[in-house]
Protein backbone atom coordinates (compact mmCIF):
# COMPACT_ATOMS: atom_id res chain seq x y z
CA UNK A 1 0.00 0.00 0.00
CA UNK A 2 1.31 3.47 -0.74
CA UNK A 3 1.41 6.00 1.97
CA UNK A 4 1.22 9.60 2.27
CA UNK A 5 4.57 9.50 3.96
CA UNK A 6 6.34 7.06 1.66
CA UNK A 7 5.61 9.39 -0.89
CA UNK A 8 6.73 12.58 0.99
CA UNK A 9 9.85 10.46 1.81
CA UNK A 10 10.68 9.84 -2.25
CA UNK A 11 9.64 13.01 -3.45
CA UNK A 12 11.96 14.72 -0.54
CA UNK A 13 15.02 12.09 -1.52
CA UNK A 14 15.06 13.04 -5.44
CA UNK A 15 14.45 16.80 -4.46
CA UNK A 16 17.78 16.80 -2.70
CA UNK A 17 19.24 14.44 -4.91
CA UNK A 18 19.14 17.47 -7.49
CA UNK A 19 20.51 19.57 -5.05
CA UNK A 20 17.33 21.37 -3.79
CA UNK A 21 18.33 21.13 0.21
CA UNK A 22 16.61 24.25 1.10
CA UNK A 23 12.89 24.06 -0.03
CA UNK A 24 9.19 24.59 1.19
CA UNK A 25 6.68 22.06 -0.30
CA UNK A 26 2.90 21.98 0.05
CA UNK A 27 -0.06 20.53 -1.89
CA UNK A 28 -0.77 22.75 -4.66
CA UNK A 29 -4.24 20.95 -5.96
CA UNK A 30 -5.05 17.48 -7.75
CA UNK A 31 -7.02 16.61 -10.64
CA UNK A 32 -9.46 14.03 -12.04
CA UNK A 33 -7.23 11.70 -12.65
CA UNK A 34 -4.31 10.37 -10.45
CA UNK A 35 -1.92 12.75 -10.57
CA UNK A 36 -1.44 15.01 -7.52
CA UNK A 37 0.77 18.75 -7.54
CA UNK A 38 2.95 20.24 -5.12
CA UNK A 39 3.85 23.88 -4.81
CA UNK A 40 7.82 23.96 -4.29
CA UNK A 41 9.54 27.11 -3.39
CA UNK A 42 13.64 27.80 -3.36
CA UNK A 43 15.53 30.61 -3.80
CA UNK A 44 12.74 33.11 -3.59
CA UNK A 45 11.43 31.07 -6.86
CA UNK A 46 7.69 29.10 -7.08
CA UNK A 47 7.60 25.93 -9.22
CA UNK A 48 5.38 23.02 -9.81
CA UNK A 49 6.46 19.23 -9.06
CA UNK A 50 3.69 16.93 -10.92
CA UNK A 51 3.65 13.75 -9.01
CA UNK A 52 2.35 10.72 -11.93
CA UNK A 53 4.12 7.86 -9.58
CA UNK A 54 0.52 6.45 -9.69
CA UNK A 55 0.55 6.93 -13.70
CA UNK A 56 4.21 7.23 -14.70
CA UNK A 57 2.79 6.32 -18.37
CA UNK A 58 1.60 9.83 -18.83
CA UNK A 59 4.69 11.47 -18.57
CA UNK A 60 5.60 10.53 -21.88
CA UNK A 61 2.87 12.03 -23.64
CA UNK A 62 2.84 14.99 -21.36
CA UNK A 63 6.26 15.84 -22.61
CA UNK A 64 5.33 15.13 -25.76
CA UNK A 65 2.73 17.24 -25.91
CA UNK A 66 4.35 19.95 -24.31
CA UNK A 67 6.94 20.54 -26.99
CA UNK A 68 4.52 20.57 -29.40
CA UNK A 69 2.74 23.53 -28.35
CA UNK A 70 5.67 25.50 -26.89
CA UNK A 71 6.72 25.11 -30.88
CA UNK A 72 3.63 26.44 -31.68
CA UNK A 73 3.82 29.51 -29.37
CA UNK A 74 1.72 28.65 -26.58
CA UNK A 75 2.18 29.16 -23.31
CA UNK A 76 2.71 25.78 -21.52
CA UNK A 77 4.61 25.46 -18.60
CA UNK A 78 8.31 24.93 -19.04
CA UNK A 79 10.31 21.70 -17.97
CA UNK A 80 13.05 22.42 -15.44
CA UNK A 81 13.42 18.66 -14.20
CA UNK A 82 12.27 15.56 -14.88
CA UNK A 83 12.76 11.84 -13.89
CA UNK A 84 10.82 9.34 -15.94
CA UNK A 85 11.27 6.23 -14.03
CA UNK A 86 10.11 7.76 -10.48
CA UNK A 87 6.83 9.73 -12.01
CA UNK A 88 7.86 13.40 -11.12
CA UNK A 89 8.21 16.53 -13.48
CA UNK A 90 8.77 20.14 -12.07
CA UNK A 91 7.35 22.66 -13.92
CA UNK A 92 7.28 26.16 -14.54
CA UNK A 93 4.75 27.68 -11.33
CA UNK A 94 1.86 29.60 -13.53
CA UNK A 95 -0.12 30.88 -10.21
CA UNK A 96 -3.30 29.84 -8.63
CA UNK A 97 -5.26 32.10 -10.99
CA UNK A 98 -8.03 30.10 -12.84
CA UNK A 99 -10.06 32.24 -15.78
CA UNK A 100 -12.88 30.45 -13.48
CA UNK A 101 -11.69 32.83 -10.73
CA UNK A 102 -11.94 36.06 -12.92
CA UNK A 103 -14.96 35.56 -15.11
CA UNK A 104 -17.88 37.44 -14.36
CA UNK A 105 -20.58 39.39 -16.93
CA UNK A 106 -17.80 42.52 -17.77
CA UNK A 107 -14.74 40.45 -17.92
CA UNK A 108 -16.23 37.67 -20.21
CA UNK A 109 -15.74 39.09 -23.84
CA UNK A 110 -12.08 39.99 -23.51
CA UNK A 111 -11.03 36.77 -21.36
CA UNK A 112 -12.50 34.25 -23.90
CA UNK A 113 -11.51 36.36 -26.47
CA UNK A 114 -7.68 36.29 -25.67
CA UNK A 115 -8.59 32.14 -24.94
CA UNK A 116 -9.75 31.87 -28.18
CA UNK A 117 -6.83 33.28 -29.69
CA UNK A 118 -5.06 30.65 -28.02
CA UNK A 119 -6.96 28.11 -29.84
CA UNK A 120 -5.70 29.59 -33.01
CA UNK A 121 -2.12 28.88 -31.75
CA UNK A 122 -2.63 25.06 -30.46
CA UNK A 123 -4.23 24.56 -33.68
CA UNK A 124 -0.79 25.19 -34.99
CA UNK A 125 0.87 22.80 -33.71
CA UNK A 126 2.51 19.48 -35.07
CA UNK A 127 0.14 16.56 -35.29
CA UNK A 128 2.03 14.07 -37.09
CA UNK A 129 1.49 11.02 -34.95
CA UNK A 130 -0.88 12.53 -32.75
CA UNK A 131 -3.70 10.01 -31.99
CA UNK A 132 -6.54 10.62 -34.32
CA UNK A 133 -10.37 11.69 -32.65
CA UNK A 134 -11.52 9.01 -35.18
CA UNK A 135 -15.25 7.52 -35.37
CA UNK A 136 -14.49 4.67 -33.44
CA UNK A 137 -13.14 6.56 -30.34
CA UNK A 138 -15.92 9.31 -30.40
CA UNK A 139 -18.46 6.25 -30.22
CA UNK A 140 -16.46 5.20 -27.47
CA UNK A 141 -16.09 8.44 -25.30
CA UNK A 142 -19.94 8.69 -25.99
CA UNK A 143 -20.71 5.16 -24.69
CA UNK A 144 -19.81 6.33 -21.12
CA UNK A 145 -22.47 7.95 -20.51
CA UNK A 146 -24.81 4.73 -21.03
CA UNK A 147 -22.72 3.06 -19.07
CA UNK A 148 -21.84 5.41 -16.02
CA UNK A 149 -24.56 8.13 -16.30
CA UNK A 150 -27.79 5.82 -17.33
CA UNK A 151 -26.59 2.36 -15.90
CA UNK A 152 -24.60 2.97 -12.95
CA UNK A 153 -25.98 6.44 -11.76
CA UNK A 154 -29.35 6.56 -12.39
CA UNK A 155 -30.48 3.03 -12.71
CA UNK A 156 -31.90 3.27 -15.85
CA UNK A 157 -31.38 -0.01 -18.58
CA UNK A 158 -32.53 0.68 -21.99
CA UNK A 159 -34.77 -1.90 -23.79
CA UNK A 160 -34.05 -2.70 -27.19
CA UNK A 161 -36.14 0.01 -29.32
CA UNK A 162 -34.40 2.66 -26.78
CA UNK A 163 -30.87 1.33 -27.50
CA UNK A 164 -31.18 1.20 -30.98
CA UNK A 165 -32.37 4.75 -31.54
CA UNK A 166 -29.62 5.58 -29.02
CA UNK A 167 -26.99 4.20 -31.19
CA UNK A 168 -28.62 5.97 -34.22
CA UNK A 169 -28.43 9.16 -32.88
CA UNK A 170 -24.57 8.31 -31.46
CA UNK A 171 -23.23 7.37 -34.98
CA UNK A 172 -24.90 10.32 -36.37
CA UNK A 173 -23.44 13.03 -34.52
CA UNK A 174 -19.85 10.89 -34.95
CA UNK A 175 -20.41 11.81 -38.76
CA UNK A 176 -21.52 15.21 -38.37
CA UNK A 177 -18.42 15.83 -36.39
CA UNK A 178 -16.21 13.88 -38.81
CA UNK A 179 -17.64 15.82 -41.12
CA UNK A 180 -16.28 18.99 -40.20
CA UNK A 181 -12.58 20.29 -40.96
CA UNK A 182 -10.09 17.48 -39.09
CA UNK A 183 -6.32 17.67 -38.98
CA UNK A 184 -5.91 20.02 -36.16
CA UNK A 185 -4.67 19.51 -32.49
CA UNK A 186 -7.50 19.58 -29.59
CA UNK A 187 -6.43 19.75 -26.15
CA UNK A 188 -9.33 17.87 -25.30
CA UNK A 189 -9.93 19.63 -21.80
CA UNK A 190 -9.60 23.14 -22.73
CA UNK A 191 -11.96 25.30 -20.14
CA UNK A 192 -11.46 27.90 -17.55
CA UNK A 193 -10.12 25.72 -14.83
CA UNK A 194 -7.01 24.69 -16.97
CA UNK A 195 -6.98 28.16 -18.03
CA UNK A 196 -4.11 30.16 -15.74
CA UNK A 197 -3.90 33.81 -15.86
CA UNK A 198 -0.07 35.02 -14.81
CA UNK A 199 1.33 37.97 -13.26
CA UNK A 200 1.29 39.84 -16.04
CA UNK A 201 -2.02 38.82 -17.26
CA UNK A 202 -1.18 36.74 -19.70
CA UNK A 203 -3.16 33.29 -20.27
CA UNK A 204 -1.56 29.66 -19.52
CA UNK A 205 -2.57 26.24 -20.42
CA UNK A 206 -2.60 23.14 -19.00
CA UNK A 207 -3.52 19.44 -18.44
CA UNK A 208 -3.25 19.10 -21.91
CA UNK A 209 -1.32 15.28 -22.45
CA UNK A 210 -4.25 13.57 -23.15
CA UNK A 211 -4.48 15.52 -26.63
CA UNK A 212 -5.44 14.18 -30.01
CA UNK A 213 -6.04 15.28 -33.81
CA UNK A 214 -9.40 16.15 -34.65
CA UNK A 215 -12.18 18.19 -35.35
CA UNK A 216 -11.75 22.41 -35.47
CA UNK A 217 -14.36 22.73 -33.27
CA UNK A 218 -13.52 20.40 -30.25
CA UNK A 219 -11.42 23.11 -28.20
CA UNK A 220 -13.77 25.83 -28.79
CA UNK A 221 -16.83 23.92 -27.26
CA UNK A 222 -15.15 23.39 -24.24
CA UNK A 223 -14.46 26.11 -23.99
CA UNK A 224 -17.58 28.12 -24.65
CA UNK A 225 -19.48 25.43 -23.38
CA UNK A 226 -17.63 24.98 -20.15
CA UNK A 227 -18.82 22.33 -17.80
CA UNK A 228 -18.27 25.05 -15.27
CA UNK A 229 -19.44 28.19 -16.06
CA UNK A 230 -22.53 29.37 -18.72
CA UNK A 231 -22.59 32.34 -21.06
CA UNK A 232 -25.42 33.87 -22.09
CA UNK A 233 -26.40 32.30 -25.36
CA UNK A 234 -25.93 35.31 -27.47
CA UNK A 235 -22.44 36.48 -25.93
CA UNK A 236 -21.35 32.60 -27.43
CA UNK A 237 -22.92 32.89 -30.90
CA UNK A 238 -20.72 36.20 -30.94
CA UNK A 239 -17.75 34.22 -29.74
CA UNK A 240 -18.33 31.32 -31.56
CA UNK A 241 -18.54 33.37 -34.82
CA UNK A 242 -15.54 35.71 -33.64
CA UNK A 243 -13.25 32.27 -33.61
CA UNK A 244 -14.79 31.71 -37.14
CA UNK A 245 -13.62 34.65 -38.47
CA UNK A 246 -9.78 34.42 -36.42
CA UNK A 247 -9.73 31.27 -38.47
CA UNK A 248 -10.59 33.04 -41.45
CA UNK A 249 -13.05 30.03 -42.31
CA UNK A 250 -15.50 31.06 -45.27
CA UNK A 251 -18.61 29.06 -43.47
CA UNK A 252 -21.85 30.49 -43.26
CA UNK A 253 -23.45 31.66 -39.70
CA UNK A 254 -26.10 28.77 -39.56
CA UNK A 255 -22.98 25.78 -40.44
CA UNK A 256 -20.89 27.65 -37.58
CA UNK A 257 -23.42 26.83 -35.11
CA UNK A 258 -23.90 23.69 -35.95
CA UNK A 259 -20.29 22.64 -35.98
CA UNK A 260 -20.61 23.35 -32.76
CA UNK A 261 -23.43 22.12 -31.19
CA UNK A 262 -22.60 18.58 -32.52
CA UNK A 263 -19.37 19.04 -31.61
CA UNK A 264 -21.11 19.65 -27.91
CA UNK A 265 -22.98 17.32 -27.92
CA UNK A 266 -20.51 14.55 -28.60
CA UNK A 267 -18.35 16.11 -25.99
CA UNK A 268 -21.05 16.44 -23.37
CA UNK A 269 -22.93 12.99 -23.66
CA UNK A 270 -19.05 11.97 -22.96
CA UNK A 271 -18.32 14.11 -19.84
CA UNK A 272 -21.88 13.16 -18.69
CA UNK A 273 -20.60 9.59 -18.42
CA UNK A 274 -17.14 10.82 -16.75
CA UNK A 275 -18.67 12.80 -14.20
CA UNK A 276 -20.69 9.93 -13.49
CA UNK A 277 -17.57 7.16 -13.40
CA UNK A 278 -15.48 9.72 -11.23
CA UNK A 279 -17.92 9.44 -8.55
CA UNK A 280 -18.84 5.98 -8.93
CA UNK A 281 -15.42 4.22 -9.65
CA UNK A 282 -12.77 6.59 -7.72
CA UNK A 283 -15.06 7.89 -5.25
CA UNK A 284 -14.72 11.68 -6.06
CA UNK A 285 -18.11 13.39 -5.58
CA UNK A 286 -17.13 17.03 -6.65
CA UNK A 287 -18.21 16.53 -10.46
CA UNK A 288 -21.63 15.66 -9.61
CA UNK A 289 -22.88 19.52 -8.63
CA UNK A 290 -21.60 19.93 -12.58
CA UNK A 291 -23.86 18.00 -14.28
CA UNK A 292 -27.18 19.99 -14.59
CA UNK A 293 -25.39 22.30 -16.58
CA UNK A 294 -24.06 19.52 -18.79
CA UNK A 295 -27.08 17.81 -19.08
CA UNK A 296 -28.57 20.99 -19.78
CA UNK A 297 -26.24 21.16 -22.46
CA UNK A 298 -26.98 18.60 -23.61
CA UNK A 299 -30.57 18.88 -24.17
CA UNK A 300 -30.30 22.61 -25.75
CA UNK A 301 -28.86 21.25 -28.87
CA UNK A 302 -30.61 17.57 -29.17
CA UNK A 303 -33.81 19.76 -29.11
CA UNK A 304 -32.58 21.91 -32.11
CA UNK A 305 -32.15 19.27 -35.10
CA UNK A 306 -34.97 16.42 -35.31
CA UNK A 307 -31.68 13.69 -35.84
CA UNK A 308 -31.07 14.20 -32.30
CA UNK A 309 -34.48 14.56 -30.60
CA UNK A 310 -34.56 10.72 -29.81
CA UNK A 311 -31.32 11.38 -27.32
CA UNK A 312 -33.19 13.91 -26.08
CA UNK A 313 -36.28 11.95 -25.05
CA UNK A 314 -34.24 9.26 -23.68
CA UNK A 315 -32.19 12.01 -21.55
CA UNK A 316 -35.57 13.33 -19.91
């Protein structure tokens, strides 16, 4: 069994092994998954140690990752030190400053808009071997939330004419998104809590190793359509149609919108399911105040297209 104090212990020993003796360390926050963060500061200097001894295999794509976007121009955290084989990474110290933190009704426009320029940038970045968001995993990510959400936290077991217009509906908004511009990089979890702002005002991103190459829409949704925090609908069709035009895509208004509500949909149905697991599997309860607004979500764009009303029935 692993310990608080074993861990302490190892952490301490490869700290000093790099010549930190003089330090202060204290929890910093976790995450959903397993990976927990310290606050270490030395020299009058803050940093970040990322403890993955629980899942040292995501170190690899976290670096990874991370050199692709700091080639693309966005801010990541640097590297200062790293050991593979132990789980730990520290890391340039952004803050504590979420976007969540700062966003209220006056601050909105010119926070998401200075986000959304940052989408332009990861989009930039190198994809070549980047795991593709192909049909087969968006049917999967969607197929949590029959399993978690429906199943597990509700109780609820489809019969046969309900899972097969639930699968309808599931491999139609797969080829809706499909259908939209691919090739790009999508951070996958890109919303104001893995927003930072610095000092100097300036945004920072993280948790971003679990990216992949897909749609043009992905990062935007989650963004705009954060699990966390609503906009008022008209503030997002402005914002939503302000990325459009930063991309310099020759869509029409109505196409836009739909991009992204399919795009929401897919992501939604999926974070539905997560929410659900996270409480159920690994015990952590704090996700579950988050989805009405998901659900809600959810149920905004089923409603709008008649391909998607089944879901929406099923949902209520």
């Amino acid at each position: 069994m692993w310990f608080w104090g074993d861990c302490m212990q190892e952490i301490s020993a490869w700290l000093e092994g790099l010549g930190w003796s003089e330090y202060s360390l204290k929890a910093a926050s976790s995450d959903a998954s397993f990976r927990s963060y310290y606050r270490v500061a030395k020299d009058n200097k803050s940093f970040i140690l990322m403890d993955s001894s629980l899942q040292k295999e995501s170190l690899v794509p976290f670096l990874d990752v991370q050199k692709r976007l700091f080639g693309a121009g966005v801010r990541v955290p640097k590297v200062i030190e790293q050991n593979l084989e132990l789980g730990y990474l520290i890391l340039e110290d952004f803050g504590s400053t979420h976007l969540l933190d700062l966003l209220n009704f006056e601050s909105e426009e010119e926070y998401y808009k200075k986000a959304i320029d940052e989408i332009i940038s990861m989009q930039k970045a190198n994809v070549d071997g980047v795991a593709l968001y192909d049909k087969e995993f968006l049917l999967f990510e969607m197929g949590l939330m029959e399993e978690w959400y429906l199943q597990k936290h509700l109780n609820i077991f489809l019969d046969k004419e309900q899972k097969s217009k639930l699968d309808a509906v599931l491999r139609y908004i797969a080829d809706q998104v499909l259908a939209q511009p691919q090739g790009l990089f999508v951070h996958r979890d890109y919303h104001s809590r893995n927003i930072m702002i610095k000092d100097d005002g300036s945004l920072g991103v993280i948790d971003f190793q679990d990216a992949r190459n897909g749609a043009i829409t992905y990062d935007l949704v989650s963004l705009l359509k954060d699990c966390y925090y609503e906009l008022d609908e008209s503030k997002r069709k402005d914002l939503i149609l302000y990325f459009r035009d930063q991309k310099a895509t020759e869509i029409n208004d109505e196409t836009m919108i739909r991009w992204v509500d399919m795009m929401g949909i897919q992501r939604h149905i999926k974070v539905l399911g997560i929410f659900a697991r996270l409480y159920h599997r690994d015990g952590k309860n704090g996700y579950l105040k988050d989805i009405p607004l998901t659900l809600k979500y959810v149920l905004d764009a089923a409603t709008k297209y008649p391909q998607t009303k089944d879901l929406c029935s099923i949902l209520k």
